[in-house]
C-alpha atoms as a PDB file:
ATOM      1  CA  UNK A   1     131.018  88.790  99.172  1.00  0.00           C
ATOM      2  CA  UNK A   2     128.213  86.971  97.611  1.00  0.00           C
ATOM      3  CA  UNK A   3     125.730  89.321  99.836  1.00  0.00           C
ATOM      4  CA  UNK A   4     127.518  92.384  98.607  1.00  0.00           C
ATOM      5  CA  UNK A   5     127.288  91.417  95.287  1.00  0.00           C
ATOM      6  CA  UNK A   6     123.900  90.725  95.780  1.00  0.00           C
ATOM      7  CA  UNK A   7     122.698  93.826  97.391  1.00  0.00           C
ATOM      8  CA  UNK A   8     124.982  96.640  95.488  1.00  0.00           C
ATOM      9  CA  UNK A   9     123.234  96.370  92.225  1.00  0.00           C
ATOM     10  CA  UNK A  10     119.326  96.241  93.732  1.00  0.00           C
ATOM     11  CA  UNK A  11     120.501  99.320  95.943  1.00  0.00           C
ATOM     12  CA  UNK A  12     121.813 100.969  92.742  1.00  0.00           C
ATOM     13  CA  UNK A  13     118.688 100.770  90.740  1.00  0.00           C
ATOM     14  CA  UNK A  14     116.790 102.776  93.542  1.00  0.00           C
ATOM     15  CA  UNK A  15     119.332 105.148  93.846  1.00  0.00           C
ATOM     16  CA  UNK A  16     119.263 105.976  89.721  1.00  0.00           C
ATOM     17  CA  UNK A  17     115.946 106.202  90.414  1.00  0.00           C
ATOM     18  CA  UNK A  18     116.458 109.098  92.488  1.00  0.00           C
ATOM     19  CA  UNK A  19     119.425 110.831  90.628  1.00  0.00           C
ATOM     20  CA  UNK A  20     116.776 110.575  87.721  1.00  0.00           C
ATOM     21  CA  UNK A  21     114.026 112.655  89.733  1.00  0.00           C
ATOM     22  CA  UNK A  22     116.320 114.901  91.409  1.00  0.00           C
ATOM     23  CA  UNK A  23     118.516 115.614  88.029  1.00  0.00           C
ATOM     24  CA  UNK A  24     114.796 116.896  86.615  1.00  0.00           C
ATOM     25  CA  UNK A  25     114.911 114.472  83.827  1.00  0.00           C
ATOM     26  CA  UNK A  26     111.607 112.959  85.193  1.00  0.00           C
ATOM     27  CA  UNK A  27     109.921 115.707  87.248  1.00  0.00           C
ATOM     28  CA  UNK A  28     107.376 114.712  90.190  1.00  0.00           C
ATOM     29  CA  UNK A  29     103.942 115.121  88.688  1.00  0.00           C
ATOM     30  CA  UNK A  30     105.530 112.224  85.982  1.00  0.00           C
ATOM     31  CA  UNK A  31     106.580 109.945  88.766  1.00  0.00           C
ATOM     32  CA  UNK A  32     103.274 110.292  90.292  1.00  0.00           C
ATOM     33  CA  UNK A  33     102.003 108.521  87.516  1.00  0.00           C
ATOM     34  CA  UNK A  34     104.304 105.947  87.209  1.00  0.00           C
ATOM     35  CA  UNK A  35     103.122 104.990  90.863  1.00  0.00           C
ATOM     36  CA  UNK A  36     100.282 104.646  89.773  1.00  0.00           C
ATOM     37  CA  UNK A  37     100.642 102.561  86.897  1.00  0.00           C
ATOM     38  CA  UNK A  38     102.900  99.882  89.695  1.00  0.00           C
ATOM     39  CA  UNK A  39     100.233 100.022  92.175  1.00  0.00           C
ATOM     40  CA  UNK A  40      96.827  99.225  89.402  1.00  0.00           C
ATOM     41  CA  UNK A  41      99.167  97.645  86.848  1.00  0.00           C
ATOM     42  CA  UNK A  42     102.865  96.285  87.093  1.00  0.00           C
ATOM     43  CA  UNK A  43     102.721  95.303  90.923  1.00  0.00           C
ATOM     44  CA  UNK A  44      99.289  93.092  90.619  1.00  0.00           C
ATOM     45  CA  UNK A  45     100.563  91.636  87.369  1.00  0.00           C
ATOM     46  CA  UNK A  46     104.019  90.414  89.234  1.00  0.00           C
ATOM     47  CA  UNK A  47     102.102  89.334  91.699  1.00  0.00           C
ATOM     48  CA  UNK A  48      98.934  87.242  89.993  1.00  0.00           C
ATOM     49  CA  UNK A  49     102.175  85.666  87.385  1.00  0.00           C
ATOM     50  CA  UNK A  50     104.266  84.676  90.248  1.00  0.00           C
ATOM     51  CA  UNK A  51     101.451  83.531  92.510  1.00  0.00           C
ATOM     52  CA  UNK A  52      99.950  81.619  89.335  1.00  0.00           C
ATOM     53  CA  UNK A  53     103.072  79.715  88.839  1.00  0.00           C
ATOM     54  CA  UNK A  54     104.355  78.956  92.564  1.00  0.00           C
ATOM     55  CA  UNK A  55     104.518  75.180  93.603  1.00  0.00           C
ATOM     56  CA  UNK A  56     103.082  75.429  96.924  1.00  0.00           C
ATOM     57  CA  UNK A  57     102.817  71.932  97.240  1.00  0.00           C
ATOM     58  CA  UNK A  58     106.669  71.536  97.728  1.00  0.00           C
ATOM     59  CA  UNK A  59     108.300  70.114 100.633  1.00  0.00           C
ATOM     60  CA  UNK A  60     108.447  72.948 103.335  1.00  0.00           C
ATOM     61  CA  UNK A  61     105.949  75.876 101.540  1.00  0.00           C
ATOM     62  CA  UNK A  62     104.018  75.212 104.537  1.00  0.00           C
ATOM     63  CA  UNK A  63     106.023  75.619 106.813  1.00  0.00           C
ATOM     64  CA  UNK A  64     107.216  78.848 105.569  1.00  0.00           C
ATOM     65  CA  UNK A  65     103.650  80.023 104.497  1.00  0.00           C
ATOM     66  CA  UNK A  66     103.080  79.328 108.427  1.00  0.00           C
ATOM     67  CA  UNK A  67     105.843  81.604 109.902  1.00  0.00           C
ATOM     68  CA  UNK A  68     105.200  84.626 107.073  1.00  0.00           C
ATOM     69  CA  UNK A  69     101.579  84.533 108.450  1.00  0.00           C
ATOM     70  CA  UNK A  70     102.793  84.448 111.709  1.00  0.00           C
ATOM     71  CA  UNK A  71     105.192  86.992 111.176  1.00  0.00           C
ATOM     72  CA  UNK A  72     102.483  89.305 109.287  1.00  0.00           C
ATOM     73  CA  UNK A  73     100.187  89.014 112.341  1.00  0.00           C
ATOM     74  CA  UNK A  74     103.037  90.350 114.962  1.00  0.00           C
ATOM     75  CA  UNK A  75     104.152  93.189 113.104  1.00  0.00           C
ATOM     76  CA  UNK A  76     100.724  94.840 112.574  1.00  0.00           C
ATOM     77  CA  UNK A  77      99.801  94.163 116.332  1.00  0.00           C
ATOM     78  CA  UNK A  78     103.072  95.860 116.632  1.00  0.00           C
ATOM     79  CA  UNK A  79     102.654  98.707 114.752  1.00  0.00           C
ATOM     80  CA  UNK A  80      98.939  99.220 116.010  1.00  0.00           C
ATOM     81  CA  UNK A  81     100.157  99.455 119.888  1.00  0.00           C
ATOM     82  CA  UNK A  82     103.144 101.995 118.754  1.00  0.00           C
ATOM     83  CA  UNK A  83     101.291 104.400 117.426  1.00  0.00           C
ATOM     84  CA  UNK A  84      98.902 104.017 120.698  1.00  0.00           C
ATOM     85  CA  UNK A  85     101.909 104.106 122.604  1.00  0.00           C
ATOM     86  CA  UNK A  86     103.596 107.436 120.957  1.00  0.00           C
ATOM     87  CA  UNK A  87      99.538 108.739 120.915  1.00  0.00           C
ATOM     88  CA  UNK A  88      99.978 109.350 117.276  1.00  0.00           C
ATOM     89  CA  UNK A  89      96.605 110.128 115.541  1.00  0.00           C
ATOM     90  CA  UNK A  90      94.354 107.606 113.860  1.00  0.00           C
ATOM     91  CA  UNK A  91      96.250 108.519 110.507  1.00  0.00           C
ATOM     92  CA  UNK A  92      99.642 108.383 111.504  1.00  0.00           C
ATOM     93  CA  UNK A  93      99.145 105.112 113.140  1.00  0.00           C
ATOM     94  CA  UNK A  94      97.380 103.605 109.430  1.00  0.00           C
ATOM     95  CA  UNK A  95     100.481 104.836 108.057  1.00  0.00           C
ATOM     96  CA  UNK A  96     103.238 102.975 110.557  1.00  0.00           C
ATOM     97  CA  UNK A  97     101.112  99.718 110.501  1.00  0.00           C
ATOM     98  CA  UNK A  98     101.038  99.822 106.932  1.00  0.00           C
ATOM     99  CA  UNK A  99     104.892 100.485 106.668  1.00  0.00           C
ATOM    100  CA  UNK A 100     105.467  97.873 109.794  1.00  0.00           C
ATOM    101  CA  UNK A 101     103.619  95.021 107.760  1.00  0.00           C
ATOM    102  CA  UNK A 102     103.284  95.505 103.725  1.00  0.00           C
ATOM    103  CA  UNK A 103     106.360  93.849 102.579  1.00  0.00           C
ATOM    104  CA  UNK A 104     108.550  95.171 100.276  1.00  0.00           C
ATOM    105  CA  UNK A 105     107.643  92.171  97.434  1.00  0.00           C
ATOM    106  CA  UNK A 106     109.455  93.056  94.699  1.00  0.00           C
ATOM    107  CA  UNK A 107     113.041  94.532  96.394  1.00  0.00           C
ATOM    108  CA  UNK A 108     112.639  91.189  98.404  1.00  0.00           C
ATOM    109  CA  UNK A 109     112.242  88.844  95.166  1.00  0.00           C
ATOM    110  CA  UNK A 110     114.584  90.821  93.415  1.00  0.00           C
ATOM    111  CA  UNK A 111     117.238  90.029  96.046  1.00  0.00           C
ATOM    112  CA  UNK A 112     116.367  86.464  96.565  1.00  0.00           C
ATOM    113  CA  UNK A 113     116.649  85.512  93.015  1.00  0.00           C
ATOM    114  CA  UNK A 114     120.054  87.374  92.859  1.00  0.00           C
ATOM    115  CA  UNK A 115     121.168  85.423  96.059  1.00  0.00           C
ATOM    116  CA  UNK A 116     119.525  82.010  95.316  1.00  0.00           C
ATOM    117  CA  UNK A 117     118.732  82.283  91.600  1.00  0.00           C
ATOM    118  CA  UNK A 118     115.214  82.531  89.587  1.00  0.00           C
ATOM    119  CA  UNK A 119     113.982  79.362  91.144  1.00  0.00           C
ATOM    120  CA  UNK A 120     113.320  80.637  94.744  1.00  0.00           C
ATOM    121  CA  UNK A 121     110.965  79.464  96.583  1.00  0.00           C
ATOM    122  CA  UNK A 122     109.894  83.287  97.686  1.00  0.00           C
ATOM    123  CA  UNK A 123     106.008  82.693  96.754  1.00  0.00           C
ATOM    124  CA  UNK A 124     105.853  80.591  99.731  1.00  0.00           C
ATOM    125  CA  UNK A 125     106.725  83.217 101.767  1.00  0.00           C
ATOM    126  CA  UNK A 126     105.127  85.839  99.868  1.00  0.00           C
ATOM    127  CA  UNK A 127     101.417  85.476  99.541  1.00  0.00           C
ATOM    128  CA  UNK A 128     100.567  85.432 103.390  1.00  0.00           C
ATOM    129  CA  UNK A 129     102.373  88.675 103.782  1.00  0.00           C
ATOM    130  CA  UNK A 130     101.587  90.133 100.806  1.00  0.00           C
ATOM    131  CA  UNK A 131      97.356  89.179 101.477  1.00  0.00           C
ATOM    132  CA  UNK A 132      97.593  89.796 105.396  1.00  0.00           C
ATOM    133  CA  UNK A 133     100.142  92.969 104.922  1.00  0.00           C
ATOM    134  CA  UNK A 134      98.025  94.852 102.060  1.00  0.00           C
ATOM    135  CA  UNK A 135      95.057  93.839 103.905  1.00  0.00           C
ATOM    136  CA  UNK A 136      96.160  95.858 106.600  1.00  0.00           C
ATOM    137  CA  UNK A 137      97.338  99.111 105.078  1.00  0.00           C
ATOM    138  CA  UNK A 138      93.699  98.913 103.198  1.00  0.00           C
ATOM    139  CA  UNK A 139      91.572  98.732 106.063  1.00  0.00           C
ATOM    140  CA  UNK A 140      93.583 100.740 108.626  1.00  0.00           C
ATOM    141  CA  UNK A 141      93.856 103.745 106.160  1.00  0.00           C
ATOM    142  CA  UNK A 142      90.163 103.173 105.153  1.00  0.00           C
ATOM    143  CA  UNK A 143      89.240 103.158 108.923  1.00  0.00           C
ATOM    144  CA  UNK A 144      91.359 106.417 109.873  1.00  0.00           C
ATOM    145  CA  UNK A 145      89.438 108.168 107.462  1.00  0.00           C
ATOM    146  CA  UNK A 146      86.075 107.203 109.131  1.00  0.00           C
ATOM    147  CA  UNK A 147      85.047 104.341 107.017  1.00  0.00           C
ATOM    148  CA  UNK A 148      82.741 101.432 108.767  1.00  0.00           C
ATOM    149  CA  UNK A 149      84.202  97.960 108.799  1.00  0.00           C
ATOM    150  CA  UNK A 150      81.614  97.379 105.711  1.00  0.00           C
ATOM    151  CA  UNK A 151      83.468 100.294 103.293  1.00  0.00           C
ATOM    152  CA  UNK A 152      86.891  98.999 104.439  1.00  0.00           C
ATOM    153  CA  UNK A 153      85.926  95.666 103.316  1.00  0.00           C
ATOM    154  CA  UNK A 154      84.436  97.188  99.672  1.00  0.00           C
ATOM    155  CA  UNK A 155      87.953  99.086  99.799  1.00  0.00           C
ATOM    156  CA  UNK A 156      89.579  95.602 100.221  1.00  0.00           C
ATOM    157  CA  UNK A 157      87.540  93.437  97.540  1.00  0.00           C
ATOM    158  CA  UNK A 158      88.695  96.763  95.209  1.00  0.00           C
ATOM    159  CA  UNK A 159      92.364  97.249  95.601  1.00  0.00           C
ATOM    160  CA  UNK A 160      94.548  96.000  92.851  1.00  0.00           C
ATOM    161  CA  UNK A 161      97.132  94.212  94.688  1.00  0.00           C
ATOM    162  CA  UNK A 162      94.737  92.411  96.836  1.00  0.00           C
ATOM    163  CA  UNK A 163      92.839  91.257  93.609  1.00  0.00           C
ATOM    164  CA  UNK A 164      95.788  90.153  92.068  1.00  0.00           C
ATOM    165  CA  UNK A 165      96.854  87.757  94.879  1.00  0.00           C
ATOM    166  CA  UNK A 166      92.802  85.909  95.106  1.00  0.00           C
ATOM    167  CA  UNK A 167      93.104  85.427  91.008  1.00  0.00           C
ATOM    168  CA  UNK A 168      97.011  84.084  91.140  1.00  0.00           C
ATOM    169  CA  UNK A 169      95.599  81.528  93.959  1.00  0.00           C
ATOM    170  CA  UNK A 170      92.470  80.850  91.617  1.00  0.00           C
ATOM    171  CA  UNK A 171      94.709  80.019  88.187  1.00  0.00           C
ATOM    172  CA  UNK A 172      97.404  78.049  90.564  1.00  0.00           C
ATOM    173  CA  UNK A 173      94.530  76.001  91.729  1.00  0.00           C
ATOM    174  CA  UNK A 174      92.886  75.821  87.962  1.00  0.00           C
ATOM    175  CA  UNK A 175      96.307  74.772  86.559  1.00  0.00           C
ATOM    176  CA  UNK A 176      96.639  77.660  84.349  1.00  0.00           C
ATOM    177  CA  UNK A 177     100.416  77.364  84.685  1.00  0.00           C
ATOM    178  CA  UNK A 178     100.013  74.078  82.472  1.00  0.00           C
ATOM    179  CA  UNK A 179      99.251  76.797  79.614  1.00  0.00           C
ATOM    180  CA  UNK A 180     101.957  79.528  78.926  1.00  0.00           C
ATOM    181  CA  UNK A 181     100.223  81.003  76.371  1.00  0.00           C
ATOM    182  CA  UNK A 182      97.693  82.194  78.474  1.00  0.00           C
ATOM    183  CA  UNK A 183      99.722  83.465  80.802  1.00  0.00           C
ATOM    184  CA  UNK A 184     102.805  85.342  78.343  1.00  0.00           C
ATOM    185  CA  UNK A 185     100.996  88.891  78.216  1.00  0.00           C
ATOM    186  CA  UNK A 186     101.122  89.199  81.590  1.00  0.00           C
ATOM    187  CA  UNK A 187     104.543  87.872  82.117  1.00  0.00           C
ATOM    188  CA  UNK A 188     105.929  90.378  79.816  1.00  0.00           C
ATOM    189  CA  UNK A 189     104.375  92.674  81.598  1.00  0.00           C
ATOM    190  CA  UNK A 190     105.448  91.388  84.872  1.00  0.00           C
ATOM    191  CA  UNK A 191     109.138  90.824  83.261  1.00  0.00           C
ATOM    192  CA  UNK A 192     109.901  94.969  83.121  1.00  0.00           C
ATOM    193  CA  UNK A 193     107.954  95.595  86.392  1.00  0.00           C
ATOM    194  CA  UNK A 194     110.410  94.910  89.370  1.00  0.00           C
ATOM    195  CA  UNK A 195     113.246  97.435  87.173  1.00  0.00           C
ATOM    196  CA  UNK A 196     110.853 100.192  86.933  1.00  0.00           C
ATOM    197  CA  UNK A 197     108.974  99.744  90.922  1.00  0.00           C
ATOM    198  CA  UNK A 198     112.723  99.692  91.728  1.00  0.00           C
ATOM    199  CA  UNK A 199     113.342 103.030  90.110  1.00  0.00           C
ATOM    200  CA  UNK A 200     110.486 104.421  91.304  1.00  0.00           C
ATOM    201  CA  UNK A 201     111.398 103.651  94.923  1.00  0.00           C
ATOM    202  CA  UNK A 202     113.950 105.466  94.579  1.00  0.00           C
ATOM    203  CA  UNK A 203     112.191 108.470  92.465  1.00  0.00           C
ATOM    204  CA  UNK A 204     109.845 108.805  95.832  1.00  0.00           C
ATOM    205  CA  UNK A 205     112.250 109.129  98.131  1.00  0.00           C
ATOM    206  CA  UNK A 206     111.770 111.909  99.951  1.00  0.00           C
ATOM    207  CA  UNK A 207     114.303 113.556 102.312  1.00  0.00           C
ATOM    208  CA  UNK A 208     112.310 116.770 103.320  1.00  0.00           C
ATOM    209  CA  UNK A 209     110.125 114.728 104.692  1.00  0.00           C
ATOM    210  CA  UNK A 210     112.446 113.341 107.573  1.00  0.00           C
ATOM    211  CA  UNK A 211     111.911 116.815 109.094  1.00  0.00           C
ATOM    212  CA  UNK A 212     109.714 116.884 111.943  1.00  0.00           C
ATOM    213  CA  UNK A 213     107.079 114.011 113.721  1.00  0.00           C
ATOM    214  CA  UNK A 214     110.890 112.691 114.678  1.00  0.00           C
ATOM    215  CA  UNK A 215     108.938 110.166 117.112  1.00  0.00           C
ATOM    216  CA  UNK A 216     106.513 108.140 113.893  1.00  0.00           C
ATOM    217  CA  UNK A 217     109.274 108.372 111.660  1.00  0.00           C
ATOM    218  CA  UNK A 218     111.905 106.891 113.997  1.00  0.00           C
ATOM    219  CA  UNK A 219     109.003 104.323 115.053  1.00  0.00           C
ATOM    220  CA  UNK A 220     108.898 103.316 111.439  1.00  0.00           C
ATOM    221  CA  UNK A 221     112.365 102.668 111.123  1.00  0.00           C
ATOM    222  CA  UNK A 222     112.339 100.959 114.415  1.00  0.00           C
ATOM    223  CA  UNK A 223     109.755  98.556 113.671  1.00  0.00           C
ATOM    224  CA  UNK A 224     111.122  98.004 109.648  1.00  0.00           C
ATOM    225  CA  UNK A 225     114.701  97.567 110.018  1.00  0.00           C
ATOM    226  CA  UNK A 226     115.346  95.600 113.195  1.00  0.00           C
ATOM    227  CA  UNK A 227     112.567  94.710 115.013  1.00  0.00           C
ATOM    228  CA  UNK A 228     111.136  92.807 111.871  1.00  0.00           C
ATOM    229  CA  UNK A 229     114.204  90.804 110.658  1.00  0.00           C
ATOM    230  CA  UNK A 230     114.555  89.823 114.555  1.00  0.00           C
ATOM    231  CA  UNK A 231     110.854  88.667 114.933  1.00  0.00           C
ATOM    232  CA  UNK A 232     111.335  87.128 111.192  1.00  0.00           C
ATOM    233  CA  UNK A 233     114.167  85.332 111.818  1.00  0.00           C
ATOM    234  CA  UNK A 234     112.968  84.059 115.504  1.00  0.00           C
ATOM    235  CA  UNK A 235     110.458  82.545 113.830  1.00  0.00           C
ATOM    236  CA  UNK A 236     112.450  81.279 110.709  1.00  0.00           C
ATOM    237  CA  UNK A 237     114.555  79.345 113.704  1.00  0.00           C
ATOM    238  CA  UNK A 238     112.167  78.318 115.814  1.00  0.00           C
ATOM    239  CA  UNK A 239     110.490  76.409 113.128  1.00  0.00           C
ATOM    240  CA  UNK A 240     113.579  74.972 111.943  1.00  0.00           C
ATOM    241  CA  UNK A 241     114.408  76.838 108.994  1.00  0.00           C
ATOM    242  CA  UNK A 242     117.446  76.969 108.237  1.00  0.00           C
ATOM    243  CA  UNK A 243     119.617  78.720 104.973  1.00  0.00           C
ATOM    244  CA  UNK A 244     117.377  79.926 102.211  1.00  0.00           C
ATOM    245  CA  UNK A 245     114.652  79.501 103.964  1.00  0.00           C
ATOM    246  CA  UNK A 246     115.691  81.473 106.749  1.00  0.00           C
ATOM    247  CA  UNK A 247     117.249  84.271 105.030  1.00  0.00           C
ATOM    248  CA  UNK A 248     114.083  84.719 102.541  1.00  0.00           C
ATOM    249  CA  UNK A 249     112.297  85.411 105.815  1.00  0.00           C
ATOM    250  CA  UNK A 250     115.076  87.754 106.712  1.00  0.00           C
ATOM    251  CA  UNK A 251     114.328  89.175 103.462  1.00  0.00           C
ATOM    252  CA  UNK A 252     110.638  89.813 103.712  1.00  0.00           C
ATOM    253  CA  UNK A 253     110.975  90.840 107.189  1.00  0.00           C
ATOM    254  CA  UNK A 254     114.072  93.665 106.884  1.00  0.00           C
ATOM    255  CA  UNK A 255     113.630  94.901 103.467  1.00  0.00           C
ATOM    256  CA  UNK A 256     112.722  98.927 103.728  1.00  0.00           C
ATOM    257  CA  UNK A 257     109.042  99.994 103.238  1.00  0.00           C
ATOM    258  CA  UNK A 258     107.396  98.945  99.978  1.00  0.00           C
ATOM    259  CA  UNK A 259     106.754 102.110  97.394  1.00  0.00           C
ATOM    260  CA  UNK A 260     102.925 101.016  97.152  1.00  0.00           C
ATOM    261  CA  UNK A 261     102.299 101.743 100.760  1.00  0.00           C
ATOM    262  CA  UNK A 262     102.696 105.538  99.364  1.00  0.00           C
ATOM    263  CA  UNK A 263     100.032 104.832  96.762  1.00  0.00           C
ATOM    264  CA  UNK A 264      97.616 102.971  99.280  1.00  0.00           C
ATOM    265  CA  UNK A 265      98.527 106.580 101.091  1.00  0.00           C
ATOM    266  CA  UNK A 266      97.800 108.883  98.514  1.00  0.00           C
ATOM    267  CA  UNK A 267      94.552 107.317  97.186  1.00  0.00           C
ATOM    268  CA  UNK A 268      93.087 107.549 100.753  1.00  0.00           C
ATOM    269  CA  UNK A 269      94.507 111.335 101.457  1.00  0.00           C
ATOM    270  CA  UNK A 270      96.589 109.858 104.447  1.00  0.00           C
ATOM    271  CA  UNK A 271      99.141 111.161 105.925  1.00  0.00           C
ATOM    272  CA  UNK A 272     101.293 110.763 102.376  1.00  0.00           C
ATOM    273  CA  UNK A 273     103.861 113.221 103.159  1.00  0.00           C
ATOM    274  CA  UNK A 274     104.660 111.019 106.433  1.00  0.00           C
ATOM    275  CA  UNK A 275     104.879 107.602 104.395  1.00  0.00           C
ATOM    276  CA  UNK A 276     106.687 109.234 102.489  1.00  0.00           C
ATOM    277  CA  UNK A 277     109.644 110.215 105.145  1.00  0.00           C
ATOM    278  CA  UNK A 278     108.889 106.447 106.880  1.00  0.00           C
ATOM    279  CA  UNK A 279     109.731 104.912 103.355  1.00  0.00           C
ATOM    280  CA  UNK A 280     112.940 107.330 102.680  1.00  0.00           C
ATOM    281  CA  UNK A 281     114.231 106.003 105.964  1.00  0.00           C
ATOM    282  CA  UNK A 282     113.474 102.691 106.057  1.00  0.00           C
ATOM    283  CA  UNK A 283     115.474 102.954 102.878  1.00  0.00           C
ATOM    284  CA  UNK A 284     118.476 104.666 104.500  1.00  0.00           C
ATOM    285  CA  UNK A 285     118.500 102.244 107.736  1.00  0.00           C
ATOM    286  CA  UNK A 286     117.703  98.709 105.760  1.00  0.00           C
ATOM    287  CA  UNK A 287     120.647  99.190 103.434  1.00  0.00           C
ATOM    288  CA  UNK A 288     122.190  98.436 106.704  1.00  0.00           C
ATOM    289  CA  UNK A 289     120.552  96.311 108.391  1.00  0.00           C
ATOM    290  CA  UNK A 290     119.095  93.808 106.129  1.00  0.00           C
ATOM    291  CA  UNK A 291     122.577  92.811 104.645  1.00  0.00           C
ATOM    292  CA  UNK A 292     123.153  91.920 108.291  1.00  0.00           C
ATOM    293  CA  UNK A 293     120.425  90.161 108.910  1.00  0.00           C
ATOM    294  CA  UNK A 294     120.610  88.001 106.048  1.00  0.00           C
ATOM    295  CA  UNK A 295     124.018  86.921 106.345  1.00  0.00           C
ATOM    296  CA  UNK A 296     122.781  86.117 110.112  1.00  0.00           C
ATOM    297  CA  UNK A 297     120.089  83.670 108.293  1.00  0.00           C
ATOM    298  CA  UNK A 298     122.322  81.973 106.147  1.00  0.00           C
ATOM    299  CA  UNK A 299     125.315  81.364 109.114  1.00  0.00           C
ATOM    300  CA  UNK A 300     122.869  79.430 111.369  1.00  0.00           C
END
């Protein structure tokens, strides 16, 4: 029950987002620049705020920071040898990496604070995946689009999220938390950001894009909704995590493809239609799964 009641209402706020698209109140070309605005604005001020303020000195962050890396480093080497495995081209496979690895940050935060309250220890978990998984969908879309390792890297130092993350680790260490004032314009703007990245997940789903390239799309789902959770969980266990822990792992690992890895998509011209359909199903198949999985984490 608590699960349920954790879940329905996070679920619900992606699905108004796409009653709200479909229904024409908010057409495409609009929600196009609301993506936008999450990817440069509202997604790298979430992050740098809750990065800023994490206490990563606290019994066990290590530990978890270990098996997210861990975790992070499977699921691209993963997603890499699929798409040489289903001889998808260099684009497709950017595109399944990217969805296999870039957590879903703020669907997983917004269920762990619903399941464990506002004091979660999620930044633990997040900042290895978020660095190692954004890192990824960078420089393998870069790369498909025949960039050098050198422009990838420029790419990388550029991007937004990836920006966001280095600065939230540079105020943690500077002790910026100490003084809320500096940080309160960017936690108000961090405060409305999971609501609307929420909606817009939903406003991008995309269900004509499940037609056709059956194999990357099912590959996506594959790798997102079970394989994950399993390889997440594994880990959580075999580290001794158990409860909270455990399931925010779960939660990282099984939560559907993140909305950004659409704009890391677009911005490069790859393959956007396809993330598209691997996002709209990893949507579809997680609201299964992940429930599941994270009632398997907090059991053991």
């Amino acid at each position: 029950m608590m699960i349920a009641s954790a879940f329905a209402p996070v679920f619900a706020m992606i699905a108004l987002g796409w009653i709200v698209r479909a229904s024409g109140l908010m057409g495409r070309p609009l929600w196009s620049g609301v993506n936008a605005l999450n990817h440069r604005v509202l997604l790298p001020s979430f992050l740098f705020v809750l990065i800023a303020q994490a206490g990563f000195g606290e019994a066990g962050a290590g530990t978890l920071a270990l098996a997210s890396s861990l975790g992070s480093l499977i699921m691209i080497a993963l997603g890499f040898a699929a798409g040489r495995m289903l001889r998808l081209k260099g684009p497709e496979t950017a595109g399944l990496v990217a969805v296999a690895a870039l957590w879903n940050l703020v669907l997983t935060m917004a269920l762990a604070q619903r399941l464990f309250g506002p004091e979660t220890a999620g930044a633990a978990v997040v900042l290895p995946g978020v660095l190692l998984g954004a890192g990824a969908a960078v420089a393998g879309f870069a790369i498909s689009q025949g960039a050098g390792p050198r422009a990838a890297l420029m790419r990388m130092a550029r991007d937004p999220v990836l920006i966001a993350c280095v600065a939230g680790i540079a105020a943690n260490l500077a002790g910026l938390a100490r003084f809320p004032a500096l940080l309160t314009p960017l936690e108000m703007t961090a405060a409305g950001s999971m609501a609307v990245i929420l909606l817009a997940m939903g406003a991008g789903l995309d269900f004509a894009a499940l037609r056709g390239r059956l194999r990357a799309l099912a590959a996506a789902a594959l790798l997102r909704s079970l394989i994950s959770p399993a390889i997440y969980l594994a880990l959580a266990f075999g580290f001794g995590l158990r409860g909270e822990e455990a399931a925010l792992l779960a939660l990282a690992g099984g939560a559907p493809a993140a909305a950004v890895t659409y704009a890391f998509a677009a911005d490069f011209r790859c393959e956007p239609g396809l993330v598209a359909g691997m996002i709209t199903l990893t949507v579809l198949t997680s609201a299964l799964t992940l429930p599941l999985a994270t009632a398997l984490a907090l059991m053991v």
